[in-house]
N, C-alpha and C. Protein backbone atom coordinates (compact mmCIF):
# COMPACT_ATOMS: atom_id res chain seq x y z
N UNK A 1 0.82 -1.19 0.00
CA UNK A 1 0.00 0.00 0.00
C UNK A 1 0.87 1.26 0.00
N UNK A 2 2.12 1.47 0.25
CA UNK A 2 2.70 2.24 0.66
C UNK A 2 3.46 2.67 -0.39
N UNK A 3 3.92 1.16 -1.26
CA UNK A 3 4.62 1.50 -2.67
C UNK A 3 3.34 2.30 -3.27
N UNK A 4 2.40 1.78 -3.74
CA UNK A 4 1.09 2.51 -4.56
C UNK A 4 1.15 4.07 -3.95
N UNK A 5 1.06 4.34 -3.27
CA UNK A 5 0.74 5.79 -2.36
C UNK A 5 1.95 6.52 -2.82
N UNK A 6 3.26 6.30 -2.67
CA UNK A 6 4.27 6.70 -3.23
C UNK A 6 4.59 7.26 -4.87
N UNK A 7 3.45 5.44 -5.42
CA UNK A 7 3.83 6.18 -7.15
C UNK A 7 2.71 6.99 -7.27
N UNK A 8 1.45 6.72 -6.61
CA UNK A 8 0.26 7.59 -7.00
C UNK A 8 0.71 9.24 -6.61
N UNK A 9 1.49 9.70 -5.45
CA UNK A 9 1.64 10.94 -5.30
C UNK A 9 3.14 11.49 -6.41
N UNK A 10 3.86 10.63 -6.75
CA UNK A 10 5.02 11.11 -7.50
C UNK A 10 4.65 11.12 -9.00
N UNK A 11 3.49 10.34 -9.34
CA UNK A 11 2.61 11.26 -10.37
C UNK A 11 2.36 11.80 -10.87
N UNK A 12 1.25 12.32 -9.26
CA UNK A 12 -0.08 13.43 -9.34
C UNK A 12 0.89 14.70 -9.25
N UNK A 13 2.35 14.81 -8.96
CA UNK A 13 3.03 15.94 -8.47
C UNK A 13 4.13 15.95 -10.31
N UNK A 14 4.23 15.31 -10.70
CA UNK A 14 4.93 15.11 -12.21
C UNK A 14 4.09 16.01 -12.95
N UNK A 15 2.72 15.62 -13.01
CA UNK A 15 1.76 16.25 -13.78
C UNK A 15 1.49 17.25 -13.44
N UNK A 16 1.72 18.44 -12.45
CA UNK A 16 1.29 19.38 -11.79
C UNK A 16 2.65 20.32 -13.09
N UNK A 17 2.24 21.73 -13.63
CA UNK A 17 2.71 22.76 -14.37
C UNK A 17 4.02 23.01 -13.43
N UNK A 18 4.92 23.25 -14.33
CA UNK A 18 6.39 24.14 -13.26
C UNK A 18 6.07 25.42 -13.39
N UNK A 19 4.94 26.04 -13.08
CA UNK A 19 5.14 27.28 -13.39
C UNK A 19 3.67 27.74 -11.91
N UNK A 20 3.04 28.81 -12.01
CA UNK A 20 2.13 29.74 -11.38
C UNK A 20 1.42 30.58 -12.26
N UNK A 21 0.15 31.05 -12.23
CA UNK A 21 -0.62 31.72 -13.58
C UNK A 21 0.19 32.56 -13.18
N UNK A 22 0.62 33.55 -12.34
CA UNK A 22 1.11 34.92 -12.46
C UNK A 22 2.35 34.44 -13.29
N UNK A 23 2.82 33.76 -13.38
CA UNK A 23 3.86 33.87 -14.46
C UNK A 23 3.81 34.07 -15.78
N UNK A 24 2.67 33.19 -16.17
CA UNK A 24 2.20 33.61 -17.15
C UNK A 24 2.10 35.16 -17.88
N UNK A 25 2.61 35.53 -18.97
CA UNK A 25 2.63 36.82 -19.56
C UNK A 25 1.66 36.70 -20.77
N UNK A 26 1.81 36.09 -21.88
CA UNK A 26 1.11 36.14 -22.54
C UNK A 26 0.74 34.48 -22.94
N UNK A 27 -0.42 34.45 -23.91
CA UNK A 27 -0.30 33.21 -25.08
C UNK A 27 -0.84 33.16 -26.19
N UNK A 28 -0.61 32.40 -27.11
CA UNK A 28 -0.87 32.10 -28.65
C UNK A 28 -1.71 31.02 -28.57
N UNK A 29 -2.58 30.78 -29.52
CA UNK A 29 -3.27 29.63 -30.27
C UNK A 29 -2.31 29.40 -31.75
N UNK A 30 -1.88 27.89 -31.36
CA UNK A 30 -1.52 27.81 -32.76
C UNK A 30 -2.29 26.62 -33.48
N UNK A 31 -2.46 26.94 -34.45
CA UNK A 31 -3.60 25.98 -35.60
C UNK A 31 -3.15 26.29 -36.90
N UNK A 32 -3.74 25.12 -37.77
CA UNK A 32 -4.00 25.30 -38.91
C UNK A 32 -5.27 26.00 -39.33
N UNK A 33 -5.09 26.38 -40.66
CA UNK A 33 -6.37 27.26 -40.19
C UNK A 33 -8.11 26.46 -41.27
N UNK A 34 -7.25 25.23 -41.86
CA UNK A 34 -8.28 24.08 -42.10
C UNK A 34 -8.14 22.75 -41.58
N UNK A 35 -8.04 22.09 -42.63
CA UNK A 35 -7.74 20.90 -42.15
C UNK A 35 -8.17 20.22 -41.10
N UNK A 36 -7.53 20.04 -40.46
CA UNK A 36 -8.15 19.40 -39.01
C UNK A 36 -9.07 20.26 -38.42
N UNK A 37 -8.45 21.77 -38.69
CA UNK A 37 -9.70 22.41 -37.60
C UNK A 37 -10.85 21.94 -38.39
N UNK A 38 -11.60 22.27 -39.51
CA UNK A 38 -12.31 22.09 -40.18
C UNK A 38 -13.41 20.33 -39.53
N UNK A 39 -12.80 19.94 -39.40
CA UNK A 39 -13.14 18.62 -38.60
C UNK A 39 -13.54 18.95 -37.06
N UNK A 40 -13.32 19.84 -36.73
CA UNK A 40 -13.68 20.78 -35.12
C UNK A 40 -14.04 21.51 -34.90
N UNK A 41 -15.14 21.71 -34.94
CA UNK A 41 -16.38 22.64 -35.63
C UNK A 41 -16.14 23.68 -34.24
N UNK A 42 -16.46 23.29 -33.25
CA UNK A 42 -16.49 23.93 -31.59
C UNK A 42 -15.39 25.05 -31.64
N UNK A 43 -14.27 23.88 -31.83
CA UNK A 43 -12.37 24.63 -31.62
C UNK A 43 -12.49 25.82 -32.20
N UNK A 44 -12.92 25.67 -33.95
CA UNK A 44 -12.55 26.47 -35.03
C UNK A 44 -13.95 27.63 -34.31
N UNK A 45 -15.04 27.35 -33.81
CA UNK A 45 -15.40 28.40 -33.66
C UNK A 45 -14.77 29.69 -32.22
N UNK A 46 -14.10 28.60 -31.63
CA UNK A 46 -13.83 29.50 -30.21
C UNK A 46 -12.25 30.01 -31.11
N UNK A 47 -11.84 29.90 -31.87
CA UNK A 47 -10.44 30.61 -32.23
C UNK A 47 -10.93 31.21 -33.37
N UNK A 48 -11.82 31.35 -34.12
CA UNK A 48 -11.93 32.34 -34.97
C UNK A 48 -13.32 33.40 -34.76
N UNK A 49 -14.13 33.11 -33.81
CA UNK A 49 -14.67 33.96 -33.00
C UNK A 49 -14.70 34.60 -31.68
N UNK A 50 -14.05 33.78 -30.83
CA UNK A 50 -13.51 34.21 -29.33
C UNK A 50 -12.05 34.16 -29.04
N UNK A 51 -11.21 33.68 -29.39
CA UNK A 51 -10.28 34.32 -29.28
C UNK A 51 -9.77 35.41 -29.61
N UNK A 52 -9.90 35.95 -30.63
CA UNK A 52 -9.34 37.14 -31.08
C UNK A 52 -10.03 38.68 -29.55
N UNK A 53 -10.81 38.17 -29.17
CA UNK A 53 -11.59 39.51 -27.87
C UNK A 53 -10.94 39.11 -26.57
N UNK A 54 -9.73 38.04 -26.57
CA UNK A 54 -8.95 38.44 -25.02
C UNK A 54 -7.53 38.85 -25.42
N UNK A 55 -7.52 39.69 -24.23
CA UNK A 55 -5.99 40.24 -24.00
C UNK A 55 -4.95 39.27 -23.97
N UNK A 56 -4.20 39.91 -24.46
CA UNK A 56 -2.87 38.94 -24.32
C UNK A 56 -2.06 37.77 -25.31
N UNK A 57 -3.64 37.70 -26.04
CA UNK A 57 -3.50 36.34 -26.74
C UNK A 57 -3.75 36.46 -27.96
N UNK A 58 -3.02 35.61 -28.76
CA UNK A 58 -2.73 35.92 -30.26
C UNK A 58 -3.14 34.50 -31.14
N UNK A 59 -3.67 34.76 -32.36
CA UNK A 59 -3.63 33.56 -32.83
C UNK A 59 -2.89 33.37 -33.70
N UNK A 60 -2.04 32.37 -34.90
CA UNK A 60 -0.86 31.81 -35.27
C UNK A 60 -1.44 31.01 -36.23
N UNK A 61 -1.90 30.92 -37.03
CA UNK A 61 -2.30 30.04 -38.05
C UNK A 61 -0.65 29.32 -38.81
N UNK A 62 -0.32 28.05 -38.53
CA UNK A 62 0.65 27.62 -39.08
C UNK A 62 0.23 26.29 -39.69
N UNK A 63 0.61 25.98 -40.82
CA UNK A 63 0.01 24.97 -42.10
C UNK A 63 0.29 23.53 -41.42
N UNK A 64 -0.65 22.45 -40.91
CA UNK A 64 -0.88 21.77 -40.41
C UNK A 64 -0.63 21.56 -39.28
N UNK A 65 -0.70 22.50 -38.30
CA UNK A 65 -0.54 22.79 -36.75
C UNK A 65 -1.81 22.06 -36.53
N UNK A 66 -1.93 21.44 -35.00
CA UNK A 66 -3.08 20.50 -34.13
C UNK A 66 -3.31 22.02 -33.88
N UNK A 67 -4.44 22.35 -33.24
CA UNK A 67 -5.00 23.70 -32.78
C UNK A 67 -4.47 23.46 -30.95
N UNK A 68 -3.57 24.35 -30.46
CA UNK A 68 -3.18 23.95 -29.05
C UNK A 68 -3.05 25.66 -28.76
N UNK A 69 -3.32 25.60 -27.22
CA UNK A 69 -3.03 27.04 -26.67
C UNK A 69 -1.44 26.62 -26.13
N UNK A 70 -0.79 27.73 -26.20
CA UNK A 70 0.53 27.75 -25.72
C UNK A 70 0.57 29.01 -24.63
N UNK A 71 1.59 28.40 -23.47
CA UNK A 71 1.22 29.65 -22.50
C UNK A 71 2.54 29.99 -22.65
N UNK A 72 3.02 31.22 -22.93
CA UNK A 72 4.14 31.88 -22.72
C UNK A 72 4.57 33.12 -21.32
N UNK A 73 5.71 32.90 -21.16
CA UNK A 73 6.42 33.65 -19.79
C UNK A 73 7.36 34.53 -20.39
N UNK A 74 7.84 35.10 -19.25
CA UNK A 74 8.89 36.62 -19.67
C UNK A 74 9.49 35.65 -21.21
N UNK A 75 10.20 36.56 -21.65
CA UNK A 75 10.95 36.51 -22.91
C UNK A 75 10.07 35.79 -24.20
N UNK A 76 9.03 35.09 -23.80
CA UNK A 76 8.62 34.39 -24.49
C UNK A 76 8.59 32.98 -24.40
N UNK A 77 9.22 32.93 -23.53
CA UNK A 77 9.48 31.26 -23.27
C UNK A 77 8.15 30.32 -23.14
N UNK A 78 8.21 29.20 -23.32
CA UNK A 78 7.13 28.26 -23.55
C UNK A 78 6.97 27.81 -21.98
N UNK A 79 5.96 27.67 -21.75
CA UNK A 79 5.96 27.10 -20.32
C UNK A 79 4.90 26.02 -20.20
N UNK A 80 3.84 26.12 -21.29
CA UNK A 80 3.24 24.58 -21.18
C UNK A 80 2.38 24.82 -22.86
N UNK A 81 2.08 23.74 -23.24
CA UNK A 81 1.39 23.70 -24.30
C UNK A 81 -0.20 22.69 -24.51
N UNK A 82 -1.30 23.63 -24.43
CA UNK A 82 -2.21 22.42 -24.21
C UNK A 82 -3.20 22.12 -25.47
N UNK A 83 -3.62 20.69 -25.97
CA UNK A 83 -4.26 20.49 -27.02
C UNK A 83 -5.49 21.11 -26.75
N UNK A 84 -5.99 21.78 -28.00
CA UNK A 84 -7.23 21.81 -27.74
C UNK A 84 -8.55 21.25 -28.39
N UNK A 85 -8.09 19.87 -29.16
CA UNK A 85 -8.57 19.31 -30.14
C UNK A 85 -9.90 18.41 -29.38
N UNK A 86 -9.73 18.36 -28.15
CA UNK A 86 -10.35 17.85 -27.70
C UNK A 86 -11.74 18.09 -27.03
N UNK A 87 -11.89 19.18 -27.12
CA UNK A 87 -12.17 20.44 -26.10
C UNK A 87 -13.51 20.64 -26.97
N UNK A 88 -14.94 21.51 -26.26
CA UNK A 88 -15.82 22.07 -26.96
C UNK A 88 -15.55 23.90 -26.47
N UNK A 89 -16.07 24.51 -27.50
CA UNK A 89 -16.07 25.46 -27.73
C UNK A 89 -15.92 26.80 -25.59
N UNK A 90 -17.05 26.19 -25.49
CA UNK A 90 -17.01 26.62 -23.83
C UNK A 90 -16.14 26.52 -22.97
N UNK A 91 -15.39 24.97 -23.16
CA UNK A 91 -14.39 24.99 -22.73
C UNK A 91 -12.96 25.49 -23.23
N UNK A 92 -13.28 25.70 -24.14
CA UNK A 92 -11.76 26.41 -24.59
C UNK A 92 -12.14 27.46 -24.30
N UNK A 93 -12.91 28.38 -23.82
CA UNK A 93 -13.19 29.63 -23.19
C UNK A 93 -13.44 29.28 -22.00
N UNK A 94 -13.29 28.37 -21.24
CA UNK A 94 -13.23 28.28 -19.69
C UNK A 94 -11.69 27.62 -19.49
N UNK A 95 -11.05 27.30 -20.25
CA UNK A 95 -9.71 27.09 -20.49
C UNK A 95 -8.60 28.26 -20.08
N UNK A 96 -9.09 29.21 -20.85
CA UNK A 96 -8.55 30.37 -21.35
C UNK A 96 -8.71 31.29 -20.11
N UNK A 97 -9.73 31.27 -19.64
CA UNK A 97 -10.52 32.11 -18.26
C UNK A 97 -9.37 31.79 -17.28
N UNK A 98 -9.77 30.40 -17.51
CA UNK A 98 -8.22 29.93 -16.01
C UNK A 98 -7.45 29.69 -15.95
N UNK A 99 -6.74 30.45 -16.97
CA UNK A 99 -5.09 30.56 -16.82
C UNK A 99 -5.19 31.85 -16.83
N UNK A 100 -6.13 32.79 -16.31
CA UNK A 100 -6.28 34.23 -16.39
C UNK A 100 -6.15 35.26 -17.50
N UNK A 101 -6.70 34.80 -18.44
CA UNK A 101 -6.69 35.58 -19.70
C UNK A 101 -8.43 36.28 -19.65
N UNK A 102 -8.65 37.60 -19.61
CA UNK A 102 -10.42 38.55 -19.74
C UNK A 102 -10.30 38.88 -21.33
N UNK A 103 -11.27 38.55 -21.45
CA UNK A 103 -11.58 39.67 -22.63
C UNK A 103 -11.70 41.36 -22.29
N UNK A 104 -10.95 41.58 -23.63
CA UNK A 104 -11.17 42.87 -24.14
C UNK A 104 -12.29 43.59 -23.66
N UNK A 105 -12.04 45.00 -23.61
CA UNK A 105 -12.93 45.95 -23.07
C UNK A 105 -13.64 46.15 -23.97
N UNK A 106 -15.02 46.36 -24.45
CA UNK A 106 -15.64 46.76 -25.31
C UNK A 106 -15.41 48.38 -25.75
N UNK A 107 -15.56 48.93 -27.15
CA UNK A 107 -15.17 50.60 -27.22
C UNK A 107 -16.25 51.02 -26.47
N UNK A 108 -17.86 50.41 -26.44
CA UNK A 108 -19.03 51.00 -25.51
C UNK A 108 -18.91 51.11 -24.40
N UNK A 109 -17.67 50.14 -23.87
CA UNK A 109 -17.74 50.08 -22.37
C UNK A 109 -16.77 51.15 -21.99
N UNK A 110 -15.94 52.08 -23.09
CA UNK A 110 -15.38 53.00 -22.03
C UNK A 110 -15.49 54.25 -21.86
């Protein structure tokens, strides 16, 4: 029981990010901008209608890219990369929410 408890926590602690959202500075979506998305009806709608309205974050259309958010830190550095092929539309906007990325201010709202 004790071996199990050991690998189950050296794991659950492997899989845990090396990083903190405040580290986080910015991130990109990178995709293709058919192909597969085209097959991901949800994805392709949360990156070509909701992404572009949060701060920080950019999208990257590169010719047969999986559609993944990438979180970048000072300089640019990569600090984790997550698929989002999997994902429905809400959740790639509740994705995005919690790694602390808001949308854009509206021009009405200021």
């Amino acid at each position: 029981m004790k071996l199990f408890s050991a690998v189950f926590l050296c794991a659950l602690f492997t899989t845990l990010p090396a990083y903190e959202i405040s580290d986080i500075v910015s991130a990109r979506i990178e995709s293709c901008r058919g192909c597969s998305l085209n097959r991901l009806p949800e994805v392709k709608k949360f990156i070509m209608e909701d992404a572009p309205f949060y701060e920080r974050l950019e999208v990257k259309f590169i010719t047969g890219a999986p559609p993944e958010l990438v979180l970048l830190g000072e300089g640019d550095r990569e600090l984790e990369r997550l698929a989002l092929s999997q994902l429905g539309r809400q959740e790639c906007n509740d994705l995005v929410k919690d790694k602390g990325f808001v949308k854009k201010a509206k021009k009405s709202d200021l």
